[in-house]
Protein backbone atom coordinates (compact mmCIF):
# COMPACT_ATOMS: atom_id res chain seq x y z
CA UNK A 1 0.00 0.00 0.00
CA UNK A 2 1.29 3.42 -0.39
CA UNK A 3 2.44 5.63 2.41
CA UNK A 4 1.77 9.16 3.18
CA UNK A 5 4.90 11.79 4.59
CA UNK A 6 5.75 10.25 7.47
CA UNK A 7 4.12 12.61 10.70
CA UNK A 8 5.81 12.69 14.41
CA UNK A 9 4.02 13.93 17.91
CA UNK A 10 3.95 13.42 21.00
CA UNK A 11 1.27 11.11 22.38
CA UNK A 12 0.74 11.59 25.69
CA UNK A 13 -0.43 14.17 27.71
CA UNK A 14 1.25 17.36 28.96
CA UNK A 15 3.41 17.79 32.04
CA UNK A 16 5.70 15.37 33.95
CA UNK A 17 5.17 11.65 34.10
CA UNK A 18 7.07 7.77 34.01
CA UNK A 19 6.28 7.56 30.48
CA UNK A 20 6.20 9.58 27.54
CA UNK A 21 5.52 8.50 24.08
CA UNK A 22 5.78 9.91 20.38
CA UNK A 23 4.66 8.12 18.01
CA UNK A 24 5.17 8.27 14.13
CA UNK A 25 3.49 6.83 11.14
CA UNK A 26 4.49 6.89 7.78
CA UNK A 27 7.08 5.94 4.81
CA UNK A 28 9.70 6.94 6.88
CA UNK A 29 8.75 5.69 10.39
CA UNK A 30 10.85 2.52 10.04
CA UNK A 31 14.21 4.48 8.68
CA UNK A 32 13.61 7.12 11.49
CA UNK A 33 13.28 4.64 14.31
CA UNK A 34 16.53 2.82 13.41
CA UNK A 35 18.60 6.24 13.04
CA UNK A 36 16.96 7.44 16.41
CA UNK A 37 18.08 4.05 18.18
CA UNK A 38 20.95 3.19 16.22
CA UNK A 39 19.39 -0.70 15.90
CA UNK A 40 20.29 -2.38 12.58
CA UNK A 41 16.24 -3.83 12.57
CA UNK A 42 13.42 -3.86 14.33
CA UNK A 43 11.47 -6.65 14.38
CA UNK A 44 7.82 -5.93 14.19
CA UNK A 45 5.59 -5.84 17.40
CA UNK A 46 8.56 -6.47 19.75
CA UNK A 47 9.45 -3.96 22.66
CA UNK A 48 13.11 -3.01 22.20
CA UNK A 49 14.97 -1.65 24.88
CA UNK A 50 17.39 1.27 23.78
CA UNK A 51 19.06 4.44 23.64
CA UNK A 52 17.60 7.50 21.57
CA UNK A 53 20.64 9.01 20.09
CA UNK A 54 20.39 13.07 18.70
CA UNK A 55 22.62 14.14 16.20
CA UNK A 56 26.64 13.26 16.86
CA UNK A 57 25.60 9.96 18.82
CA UNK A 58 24.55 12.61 22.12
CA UNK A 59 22.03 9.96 23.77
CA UNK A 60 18.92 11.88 24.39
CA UNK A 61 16.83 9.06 26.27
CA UNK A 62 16.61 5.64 26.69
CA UNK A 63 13.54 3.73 26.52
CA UNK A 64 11.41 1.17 24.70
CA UNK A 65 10.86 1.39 21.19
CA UNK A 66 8.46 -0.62 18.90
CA UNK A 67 7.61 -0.97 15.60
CA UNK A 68 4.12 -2.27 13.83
CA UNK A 69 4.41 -3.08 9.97
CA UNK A 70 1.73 -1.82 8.00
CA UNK A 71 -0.71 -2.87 7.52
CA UNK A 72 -0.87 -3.97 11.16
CA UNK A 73 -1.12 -1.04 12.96
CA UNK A 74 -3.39 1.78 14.49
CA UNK A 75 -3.23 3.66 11.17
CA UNK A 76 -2.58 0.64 8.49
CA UNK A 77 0.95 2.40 8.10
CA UNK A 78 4.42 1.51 9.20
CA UNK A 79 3.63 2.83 13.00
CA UNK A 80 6.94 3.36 15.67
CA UNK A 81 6.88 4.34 19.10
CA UNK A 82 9.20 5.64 21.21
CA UNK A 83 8.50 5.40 24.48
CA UNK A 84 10.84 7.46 26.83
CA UNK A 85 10.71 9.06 30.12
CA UNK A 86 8.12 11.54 30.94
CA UNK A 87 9.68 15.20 31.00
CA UNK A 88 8.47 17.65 28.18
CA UNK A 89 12.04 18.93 27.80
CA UNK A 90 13.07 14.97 26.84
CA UNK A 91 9.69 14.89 25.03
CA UNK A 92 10.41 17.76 23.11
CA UNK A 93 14.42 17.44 22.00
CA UNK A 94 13.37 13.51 20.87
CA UNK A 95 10.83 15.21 18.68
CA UNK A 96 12.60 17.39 17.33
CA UNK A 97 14.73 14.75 16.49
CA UNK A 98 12.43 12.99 14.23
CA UNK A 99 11.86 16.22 12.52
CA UNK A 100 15.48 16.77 11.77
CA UNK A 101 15.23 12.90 10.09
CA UNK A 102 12.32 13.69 7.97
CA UNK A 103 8.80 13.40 10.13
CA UNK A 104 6.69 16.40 10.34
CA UNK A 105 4.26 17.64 13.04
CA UNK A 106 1.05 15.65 12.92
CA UNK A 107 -1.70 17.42 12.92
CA UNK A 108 -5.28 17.28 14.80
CA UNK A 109 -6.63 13.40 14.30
CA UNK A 110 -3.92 13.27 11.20
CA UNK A 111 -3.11 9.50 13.08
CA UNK A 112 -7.17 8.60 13.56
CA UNK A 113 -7.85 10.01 9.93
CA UNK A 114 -5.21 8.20 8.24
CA UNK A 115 -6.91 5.08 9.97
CA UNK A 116 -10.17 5.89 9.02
CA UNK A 117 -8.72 6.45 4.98
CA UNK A 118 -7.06 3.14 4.92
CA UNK A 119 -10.26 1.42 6.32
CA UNK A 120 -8.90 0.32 9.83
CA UNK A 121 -11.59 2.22 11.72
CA UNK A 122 -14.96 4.09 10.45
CA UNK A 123 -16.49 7.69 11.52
CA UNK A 124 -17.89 6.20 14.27
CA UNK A 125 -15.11 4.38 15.54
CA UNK A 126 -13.00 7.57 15.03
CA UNK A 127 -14.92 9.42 16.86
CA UNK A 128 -15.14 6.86 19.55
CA UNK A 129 -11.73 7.41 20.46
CA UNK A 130 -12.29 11.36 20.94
CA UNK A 131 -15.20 10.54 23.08
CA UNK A 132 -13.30 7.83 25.27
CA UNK A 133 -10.47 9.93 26.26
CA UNK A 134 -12.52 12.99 27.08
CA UNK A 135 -15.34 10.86 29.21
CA UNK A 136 -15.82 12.41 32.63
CA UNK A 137 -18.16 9.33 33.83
CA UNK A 138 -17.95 5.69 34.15
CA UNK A 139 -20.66 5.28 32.22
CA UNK A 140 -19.81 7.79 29.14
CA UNK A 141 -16.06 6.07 29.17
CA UNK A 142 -18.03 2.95 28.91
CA UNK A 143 -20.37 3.46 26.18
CA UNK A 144 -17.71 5.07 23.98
CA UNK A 145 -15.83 1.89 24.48
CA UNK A 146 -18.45 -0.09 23.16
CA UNK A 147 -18.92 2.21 20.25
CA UNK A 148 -15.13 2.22 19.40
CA UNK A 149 -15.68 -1.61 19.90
CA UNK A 150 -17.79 -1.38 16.72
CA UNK A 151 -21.21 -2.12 18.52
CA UNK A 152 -22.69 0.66 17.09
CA UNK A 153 -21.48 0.81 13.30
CA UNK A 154 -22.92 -2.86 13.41
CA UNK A 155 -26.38 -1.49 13.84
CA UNK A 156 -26.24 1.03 12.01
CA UNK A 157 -24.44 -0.95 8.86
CA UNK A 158 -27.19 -3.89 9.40
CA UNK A 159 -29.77 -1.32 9.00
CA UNK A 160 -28.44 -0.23 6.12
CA UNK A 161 -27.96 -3.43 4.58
CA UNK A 162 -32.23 -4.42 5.24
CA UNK A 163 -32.85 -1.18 3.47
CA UNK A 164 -30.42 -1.82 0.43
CA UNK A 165 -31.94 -5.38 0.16
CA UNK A 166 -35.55 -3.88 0.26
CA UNK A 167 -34.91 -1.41 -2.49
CA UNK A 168 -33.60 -4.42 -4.66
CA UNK A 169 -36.28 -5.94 -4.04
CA UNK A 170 -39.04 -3.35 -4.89
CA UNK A 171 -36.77 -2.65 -8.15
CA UNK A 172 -36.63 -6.32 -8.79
CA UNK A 173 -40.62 -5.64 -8.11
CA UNK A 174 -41.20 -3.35 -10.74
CA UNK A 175 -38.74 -4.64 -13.50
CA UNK A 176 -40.81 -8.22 -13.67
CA UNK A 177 -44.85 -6.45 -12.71
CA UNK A 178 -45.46 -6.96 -16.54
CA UNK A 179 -44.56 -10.41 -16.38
CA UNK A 180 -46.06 -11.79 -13.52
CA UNK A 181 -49.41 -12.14 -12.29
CA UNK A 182 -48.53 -11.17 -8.92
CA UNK A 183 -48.41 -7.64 -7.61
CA UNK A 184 -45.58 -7.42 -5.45
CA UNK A 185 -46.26 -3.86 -4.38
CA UNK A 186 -49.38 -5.24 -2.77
CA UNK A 187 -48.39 -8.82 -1.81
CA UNK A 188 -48.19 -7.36 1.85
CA UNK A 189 -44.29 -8.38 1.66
CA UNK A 190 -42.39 -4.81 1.22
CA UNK A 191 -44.80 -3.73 3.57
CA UNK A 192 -44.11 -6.00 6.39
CA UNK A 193 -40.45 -5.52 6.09
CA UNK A 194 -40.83 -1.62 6.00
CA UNK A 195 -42.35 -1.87 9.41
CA UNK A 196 -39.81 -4.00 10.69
CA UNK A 197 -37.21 -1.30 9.47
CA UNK A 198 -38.72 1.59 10.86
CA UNK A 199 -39.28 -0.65 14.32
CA UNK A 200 -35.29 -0.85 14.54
CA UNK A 201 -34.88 2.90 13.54
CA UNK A 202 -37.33 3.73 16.73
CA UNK A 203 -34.86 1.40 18.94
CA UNK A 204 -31.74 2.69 17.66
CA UNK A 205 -32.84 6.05 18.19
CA UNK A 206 -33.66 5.76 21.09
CA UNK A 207 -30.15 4.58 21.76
CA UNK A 208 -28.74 7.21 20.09
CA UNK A 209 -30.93 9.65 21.84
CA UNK A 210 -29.56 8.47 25.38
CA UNK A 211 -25.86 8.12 24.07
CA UNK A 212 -25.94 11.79 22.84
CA UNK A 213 -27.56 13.38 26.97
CA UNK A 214 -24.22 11.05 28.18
CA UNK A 215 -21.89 12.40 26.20
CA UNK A 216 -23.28 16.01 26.15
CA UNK A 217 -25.00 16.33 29.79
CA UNK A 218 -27.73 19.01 29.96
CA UNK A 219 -27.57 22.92 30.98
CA UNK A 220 -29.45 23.58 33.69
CA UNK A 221 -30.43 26.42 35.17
CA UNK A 222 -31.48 27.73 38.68
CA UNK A 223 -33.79 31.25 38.34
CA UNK A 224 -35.95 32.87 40.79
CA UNK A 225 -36.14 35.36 43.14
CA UNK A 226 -33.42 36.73 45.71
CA UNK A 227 -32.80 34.42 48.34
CA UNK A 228 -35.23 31.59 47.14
CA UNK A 229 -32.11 29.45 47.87
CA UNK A 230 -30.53 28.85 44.41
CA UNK A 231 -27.07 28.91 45.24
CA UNK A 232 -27.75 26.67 48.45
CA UNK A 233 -29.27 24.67 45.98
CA UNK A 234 -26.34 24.62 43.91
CA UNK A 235 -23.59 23.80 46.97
CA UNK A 236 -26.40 21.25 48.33
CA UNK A 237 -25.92 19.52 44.44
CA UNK A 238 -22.22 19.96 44.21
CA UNK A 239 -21.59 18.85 47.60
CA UNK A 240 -19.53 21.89 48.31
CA UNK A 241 -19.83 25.36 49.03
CA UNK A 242 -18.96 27.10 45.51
CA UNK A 243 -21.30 29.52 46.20
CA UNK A 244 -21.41 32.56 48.67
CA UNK A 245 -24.62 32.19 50.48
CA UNK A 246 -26.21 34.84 52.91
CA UNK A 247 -29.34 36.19 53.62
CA UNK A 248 -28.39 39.64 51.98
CA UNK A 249 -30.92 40.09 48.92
CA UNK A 250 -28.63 40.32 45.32
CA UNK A 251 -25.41 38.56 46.76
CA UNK A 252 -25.01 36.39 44.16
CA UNK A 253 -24.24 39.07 41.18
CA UNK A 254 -23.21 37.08 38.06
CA UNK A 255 -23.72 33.35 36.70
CA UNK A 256 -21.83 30.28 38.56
CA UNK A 257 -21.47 27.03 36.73
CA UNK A 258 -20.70 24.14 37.96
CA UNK A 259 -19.85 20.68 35.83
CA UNK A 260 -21.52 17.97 37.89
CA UNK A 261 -22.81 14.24 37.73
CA UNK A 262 -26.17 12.90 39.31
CA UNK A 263 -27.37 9.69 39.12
CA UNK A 264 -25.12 9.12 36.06
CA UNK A 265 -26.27 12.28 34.33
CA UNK A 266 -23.71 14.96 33.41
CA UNK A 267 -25.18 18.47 34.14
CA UNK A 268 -23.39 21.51 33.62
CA UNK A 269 -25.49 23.38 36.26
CA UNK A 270 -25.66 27.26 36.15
CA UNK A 271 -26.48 29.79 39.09
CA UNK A 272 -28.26 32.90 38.59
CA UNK A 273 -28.53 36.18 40.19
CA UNK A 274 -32.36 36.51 41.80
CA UNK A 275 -34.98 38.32 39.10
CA UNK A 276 -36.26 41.59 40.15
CA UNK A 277 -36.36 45.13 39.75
CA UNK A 278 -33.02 47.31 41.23
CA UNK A 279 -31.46 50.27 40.48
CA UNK A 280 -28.02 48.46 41.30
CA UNK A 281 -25.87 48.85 38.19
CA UNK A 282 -23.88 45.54 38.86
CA UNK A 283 -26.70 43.91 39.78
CA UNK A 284 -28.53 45.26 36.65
CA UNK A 285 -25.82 43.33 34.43
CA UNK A 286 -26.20 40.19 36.74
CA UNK A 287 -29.99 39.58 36.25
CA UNK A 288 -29.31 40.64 32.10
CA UNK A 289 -26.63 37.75 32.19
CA UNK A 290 -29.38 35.61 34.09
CA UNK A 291 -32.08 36.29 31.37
CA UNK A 292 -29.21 35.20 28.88
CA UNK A 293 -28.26 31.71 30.39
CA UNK A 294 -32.00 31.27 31.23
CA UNK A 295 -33.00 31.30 27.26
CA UNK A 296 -30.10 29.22 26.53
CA UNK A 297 -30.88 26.20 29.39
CA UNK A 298 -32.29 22.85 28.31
CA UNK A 299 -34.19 22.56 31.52
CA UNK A 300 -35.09 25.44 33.94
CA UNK A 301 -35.42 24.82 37.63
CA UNK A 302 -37.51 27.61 39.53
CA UNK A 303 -36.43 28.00 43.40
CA UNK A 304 -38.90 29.66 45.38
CA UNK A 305 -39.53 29.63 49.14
CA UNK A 306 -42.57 27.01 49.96
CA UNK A 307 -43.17 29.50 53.09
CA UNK A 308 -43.49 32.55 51.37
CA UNK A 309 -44.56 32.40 47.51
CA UNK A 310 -48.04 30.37 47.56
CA UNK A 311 -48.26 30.03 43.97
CA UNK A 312 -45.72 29.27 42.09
CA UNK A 313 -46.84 29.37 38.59
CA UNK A 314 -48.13 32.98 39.01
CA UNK A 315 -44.54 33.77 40.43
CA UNK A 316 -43.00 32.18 37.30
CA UNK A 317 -45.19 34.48 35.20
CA UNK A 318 -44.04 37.57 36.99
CA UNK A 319 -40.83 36.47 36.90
CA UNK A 320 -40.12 35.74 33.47
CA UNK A 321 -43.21 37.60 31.61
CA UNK A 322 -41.80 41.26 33.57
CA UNK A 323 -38.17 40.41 32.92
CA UNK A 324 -38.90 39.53 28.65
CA UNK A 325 -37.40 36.27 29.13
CA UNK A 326 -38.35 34.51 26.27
CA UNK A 327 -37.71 31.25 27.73
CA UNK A 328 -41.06 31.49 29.01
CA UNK A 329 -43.02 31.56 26.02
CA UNK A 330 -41.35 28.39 24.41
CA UNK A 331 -42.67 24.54 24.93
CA UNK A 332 -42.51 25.53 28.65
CA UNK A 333 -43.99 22.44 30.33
CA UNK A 334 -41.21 20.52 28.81
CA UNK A 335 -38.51 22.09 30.11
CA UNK A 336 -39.36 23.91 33.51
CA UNK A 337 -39.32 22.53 37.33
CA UNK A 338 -40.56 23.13 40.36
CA UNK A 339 -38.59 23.55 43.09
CA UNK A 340 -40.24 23.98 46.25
CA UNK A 341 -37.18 24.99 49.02
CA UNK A 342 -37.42 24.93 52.78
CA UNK A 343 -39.56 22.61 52.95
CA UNK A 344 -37.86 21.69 56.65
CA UNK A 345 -40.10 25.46 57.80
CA UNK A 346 -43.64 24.18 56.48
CA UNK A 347 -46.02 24.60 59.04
CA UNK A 348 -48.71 22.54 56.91
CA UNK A 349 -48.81 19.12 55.19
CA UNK A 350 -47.04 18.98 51.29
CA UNK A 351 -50.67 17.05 50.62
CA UNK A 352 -52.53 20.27 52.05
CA UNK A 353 -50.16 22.63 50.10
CA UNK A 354 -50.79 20.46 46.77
CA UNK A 355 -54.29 20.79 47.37
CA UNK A 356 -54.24 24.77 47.94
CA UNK A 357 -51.88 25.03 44.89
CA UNK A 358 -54.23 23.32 42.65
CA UNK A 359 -56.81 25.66 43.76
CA UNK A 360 -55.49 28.17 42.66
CA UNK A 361 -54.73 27.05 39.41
CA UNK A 362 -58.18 25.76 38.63
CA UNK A 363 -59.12 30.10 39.84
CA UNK A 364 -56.56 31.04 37.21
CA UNK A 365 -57.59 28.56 34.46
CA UNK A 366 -56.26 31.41 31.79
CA UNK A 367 -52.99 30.92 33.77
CA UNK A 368 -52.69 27.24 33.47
CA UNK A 369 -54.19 26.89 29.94
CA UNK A 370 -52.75 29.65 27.97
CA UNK A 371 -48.82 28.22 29.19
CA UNK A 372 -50.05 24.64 29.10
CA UNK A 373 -48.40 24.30 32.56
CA UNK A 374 -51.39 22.94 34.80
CA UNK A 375 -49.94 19.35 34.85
CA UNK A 376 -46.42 21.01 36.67
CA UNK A 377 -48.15 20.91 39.91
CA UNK A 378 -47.73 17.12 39.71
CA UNK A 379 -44.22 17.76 39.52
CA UNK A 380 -42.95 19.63 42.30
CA UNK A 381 -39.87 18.72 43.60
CA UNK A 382 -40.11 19.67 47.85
CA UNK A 383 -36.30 19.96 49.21
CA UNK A 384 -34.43 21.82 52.17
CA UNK A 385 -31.37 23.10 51.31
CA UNK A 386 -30.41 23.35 55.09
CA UNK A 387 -31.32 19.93 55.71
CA UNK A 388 -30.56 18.26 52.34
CA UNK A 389 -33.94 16.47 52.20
CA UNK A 390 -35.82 16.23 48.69
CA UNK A 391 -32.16 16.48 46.95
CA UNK A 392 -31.94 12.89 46.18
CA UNK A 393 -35.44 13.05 44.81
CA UNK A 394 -34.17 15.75 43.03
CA UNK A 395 -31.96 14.22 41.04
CA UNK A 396 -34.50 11.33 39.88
CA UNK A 397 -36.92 14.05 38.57
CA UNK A 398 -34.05 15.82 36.69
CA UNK A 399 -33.33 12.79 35.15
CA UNK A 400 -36.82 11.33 33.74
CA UNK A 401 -37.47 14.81 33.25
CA UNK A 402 -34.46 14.91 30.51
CA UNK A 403 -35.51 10.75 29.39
CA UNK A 404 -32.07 9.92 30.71
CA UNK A 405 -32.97 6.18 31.20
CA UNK A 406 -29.08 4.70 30.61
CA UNK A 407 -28.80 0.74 30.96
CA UNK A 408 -25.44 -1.37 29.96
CA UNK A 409 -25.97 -1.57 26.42
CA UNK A 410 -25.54 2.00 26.43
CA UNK A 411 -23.86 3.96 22.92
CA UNK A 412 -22.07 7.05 22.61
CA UNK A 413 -23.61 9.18 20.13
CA UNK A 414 -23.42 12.64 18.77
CA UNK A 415 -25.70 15.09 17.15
CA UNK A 416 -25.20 14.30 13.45
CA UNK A 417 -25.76 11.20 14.57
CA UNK A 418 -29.15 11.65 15.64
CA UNK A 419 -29.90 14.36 13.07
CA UNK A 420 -28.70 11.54 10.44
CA UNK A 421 -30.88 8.93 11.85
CA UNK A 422 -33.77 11.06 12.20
CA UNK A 423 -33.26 11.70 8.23
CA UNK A 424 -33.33 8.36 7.60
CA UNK A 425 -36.70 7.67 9.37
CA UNK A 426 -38.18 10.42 7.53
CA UNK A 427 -37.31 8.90 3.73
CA UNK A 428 -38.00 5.33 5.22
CA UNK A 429 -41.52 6.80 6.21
CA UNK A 430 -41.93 8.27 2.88
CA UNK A 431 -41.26 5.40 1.29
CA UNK A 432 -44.22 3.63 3.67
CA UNK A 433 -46.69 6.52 2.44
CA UNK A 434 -45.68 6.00 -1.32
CA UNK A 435 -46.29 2.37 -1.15
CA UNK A 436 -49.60 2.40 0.83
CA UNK A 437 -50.91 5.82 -0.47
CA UNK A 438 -49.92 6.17 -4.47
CA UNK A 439 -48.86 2.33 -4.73
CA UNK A 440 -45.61 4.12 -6.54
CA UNK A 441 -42.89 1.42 -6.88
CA UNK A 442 -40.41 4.20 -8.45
CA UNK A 443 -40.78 6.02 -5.40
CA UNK A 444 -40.99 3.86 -2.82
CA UNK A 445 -36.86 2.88 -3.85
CA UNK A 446 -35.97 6.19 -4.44
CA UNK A 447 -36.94 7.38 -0.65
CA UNK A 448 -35.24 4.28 0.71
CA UNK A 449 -32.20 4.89 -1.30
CA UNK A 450 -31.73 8.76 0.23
CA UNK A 451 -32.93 6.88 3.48
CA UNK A 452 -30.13 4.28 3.22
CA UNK A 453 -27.70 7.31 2.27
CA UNK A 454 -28.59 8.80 5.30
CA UNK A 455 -26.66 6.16 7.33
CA UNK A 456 -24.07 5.98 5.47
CA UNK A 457 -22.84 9.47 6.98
CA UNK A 458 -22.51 7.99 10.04
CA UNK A 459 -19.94 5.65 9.66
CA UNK A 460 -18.38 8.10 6.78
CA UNK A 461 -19.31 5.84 4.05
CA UNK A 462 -21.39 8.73 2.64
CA UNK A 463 -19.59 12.27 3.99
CA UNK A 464 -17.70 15.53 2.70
CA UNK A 465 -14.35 16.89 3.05
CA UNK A 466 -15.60 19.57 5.42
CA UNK A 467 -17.32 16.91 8.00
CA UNK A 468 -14.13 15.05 8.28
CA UNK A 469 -11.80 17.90 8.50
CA UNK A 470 -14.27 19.19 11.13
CA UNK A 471 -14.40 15.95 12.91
CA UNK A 472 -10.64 15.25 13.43
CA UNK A 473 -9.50 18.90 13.97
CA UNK A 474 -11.33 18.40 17.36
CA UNK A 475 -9.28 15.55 18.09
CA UNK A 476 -5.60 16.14 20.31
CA UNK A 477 -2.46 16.08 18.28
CA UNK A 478 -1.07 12.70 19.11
CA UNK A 479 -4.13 10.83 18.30
């Protein structure tokens, strides 16, 4: 097979360590790594212990080094490693070194890309690798395993595959209708199997769906008034006290956020200065950033104080219809809480305070109907930030309010993913209506030919210049 310019970097991370490694893959990786070592061969997957020599025979290290013939290696080039001690100053002059011999610096994902070109990974699998080393949870470092495993490329590429072999068979269909008395369009067949497709599509996107919340987490964010409790709320979640609390009205002045993981669910959890009306400039640009990260949240928790704001959806409407945030206005049931705090001070019964709230609602129907927010009442999560009770609860509504349902067979999975999935369903269902509606064989393979095409940008069997560059660029320089 050909071989690209042979590329150099360093592969592990930055700082001191035992071990630090720089790989290179290319035409040249073989000739380099005996010049470097001074060896006369190096036989293929074997660790050889030895000196790295700079120009003049000055030893720079000493280490292992090991070679892997191409094709067999990470790339499907010749691959070598040299694996020395740990110190970016030794790091750096044995890189330079390779440079001086002919490598140059790799680039972004130049080693994952040149797998994925000579076939020894796909998109998926490339990506994968990105996702693995940047997991922050058991779970996400998991799941990306499984997908650099290949777990979920085999879904996706059987998928394909039923949809290829039904569009053969609906052209086979309409090449032979004049022959035969049988009308395969309407034999029942194509149908059945286009249900079964679109069956698996709902399954794996529903995978993908809870791959894509691990990997990404969800922004949420805390709103309501001063001292409602949201940044006791926030050191309650974080289990430490990142925010300054007091009982001083506008103390917390700007947005906090805080990366955090509850009940397996990543949550990049924001803290907002309290909504109201002040002639505080500082304050002023506090509650403007507030409205900002409050538009921008995927879910919206609203503190208030159980003992002191009796109605909580009219206090949302105040809140956020006076202040313009827009927020508000958009698919709001889906994406607000209730958070009743100090729950520890109720003088009455949360079954007595459910029924009063309700009360209200059903006096306030315009309320409750214009927002579509009656059925929030249900919701209400009661906690005490003093005492910590409710915050457990807490964090099982926040996640079946988000549909984070993660099991074992969990897959990482990114937004083209889904967005390429969801494609795919649409032309698959098209294909469903043009069979059962206008009995159009032509059709009917056409939409599961751009449905089939769909997939294949997943796994990069179907993508553009620009996707991959984009793709690998985010990846770190030895990888």
């Amino acid at each position: 097979m050909t071989q690209l310019p042979t590329i150099s970097a360093i592969a592990t991370p930055t700082g001191q360590g035992g071990v630090g490694i720089i790989r290179l893959s290319g035409g040249k990786a073989y000739d380099i790594g005996l010049a470097i070592t001074g060896k006369n061969s190096l036989k293929p997957r074997h660790a050889h212990f030895v000196k790295f020599y700079g120009e003049g025979s000055t030893v720079i290290d000493e280490g292992v080094v090991i070679y892997f013939n191409a094709p067999h290696s990470f790339t499907g080039e010749d691959v070598v490693e040299l694996q020395g001690h740990g110190g970016m100053v030794l790091q750096n002059l044995l890189l330079a070194r390779t440079f001086e011999l002919g490598a140059r610096q790799a680039a972004a994902g130049e080693f994952s890309m040149r797998a994925f070109d000579n076939d020894k990974l796909d998109l998926v699998q490339a990506e994968a690798i990105s996702d693995a080393i940047s997991a922050t949870t058991a779970a996400e470092a998991m799941s990306a395993i499984r997908s650099l495993s290949g777990e979920f490329s085999a879904l996706i590429n059987d998928l394909q595959d039923d949809i290829i072999n039904l569009r053969l068979y609906v052209e086979a269909s309409i090449d032979f209708s004049d022959e035969e008395d049988v009308d395969f369009l309407s034999d029942g067949v194509i149908l059945k199997r286009l249900n079964d497709i679109l069956q698996v599509m709902d399954a794996i996107l529903a995978t993908a769906k809870q791959g894509q919340i691990l990997k990404d987490g969800v922004h949420v964010v805390l709103a309501g008034k001063p001292n409602a409790g949201k940044s006791s709320l926030l050191n309650r979640l974080a289990k430490t006290d990142r925010a300054i609390v007091t009982d001083i009205a506008g103390t917390t002045r700007d947005t906090l956020e805080e990366t955090l993981v509850l009940n397996g669910l990543k949550i990049h959890l924001t803290d907002t200065a309290g909504l109201r009306d002040t002639k505080d400039k500082v304050e002023k640009i506090g509650i403007d950033r507030a409205k900002a990260a409050i538009n921008q949240a995927d879910i919206l928790i609203l503190v208030y104080d159980v003992c002191t704001d009796e109605d909580p959806i009219r206090l949302a409407v105040e809140l956020f219809a006076n202040h313009d945030v827009l927020y508000f206005q958009e698919n709001i049931a889906h994406r607000l809480m209730l958070v009743a705090n100090k729950c520890d001070l109720l003088d009455v019964s949360r079954e007595t305070k459910q029924k009063d709230l309700t009360g209200l609602l059903n006096a306030n129907l315009e309320w409750s109907n214009e927002l579509n927010i009656v059925d929030l009442t249900d919701d209400i999560v009661y906690v005490s930030c003093e005492t910590g009770e409710g915050i457990d609860g807490l964090s099982q509504s926040l996640c079946q309010k988000v549909g984070f349902y993660p099991s074992e067979n969990s897959l990482i999975a990114r937004t083209r993913h889904l967005d390429a999935i969801s494609r795919a369903k649409f032309y698959a269902d098209e294909a469903k209506t043009q069979l059962t509606v206008f009995h159009a064989g032509e059709l009917v393979a056409e939409s599961l030919r751009l449905s089939a095409q769909s997939l294949g940008e997943i796994t990069g069997q179907v993508s553009s210049d620009e996707l991959l560059g984009k793709i690998f660029s985010s990846f770190c320089i030895g990888k």
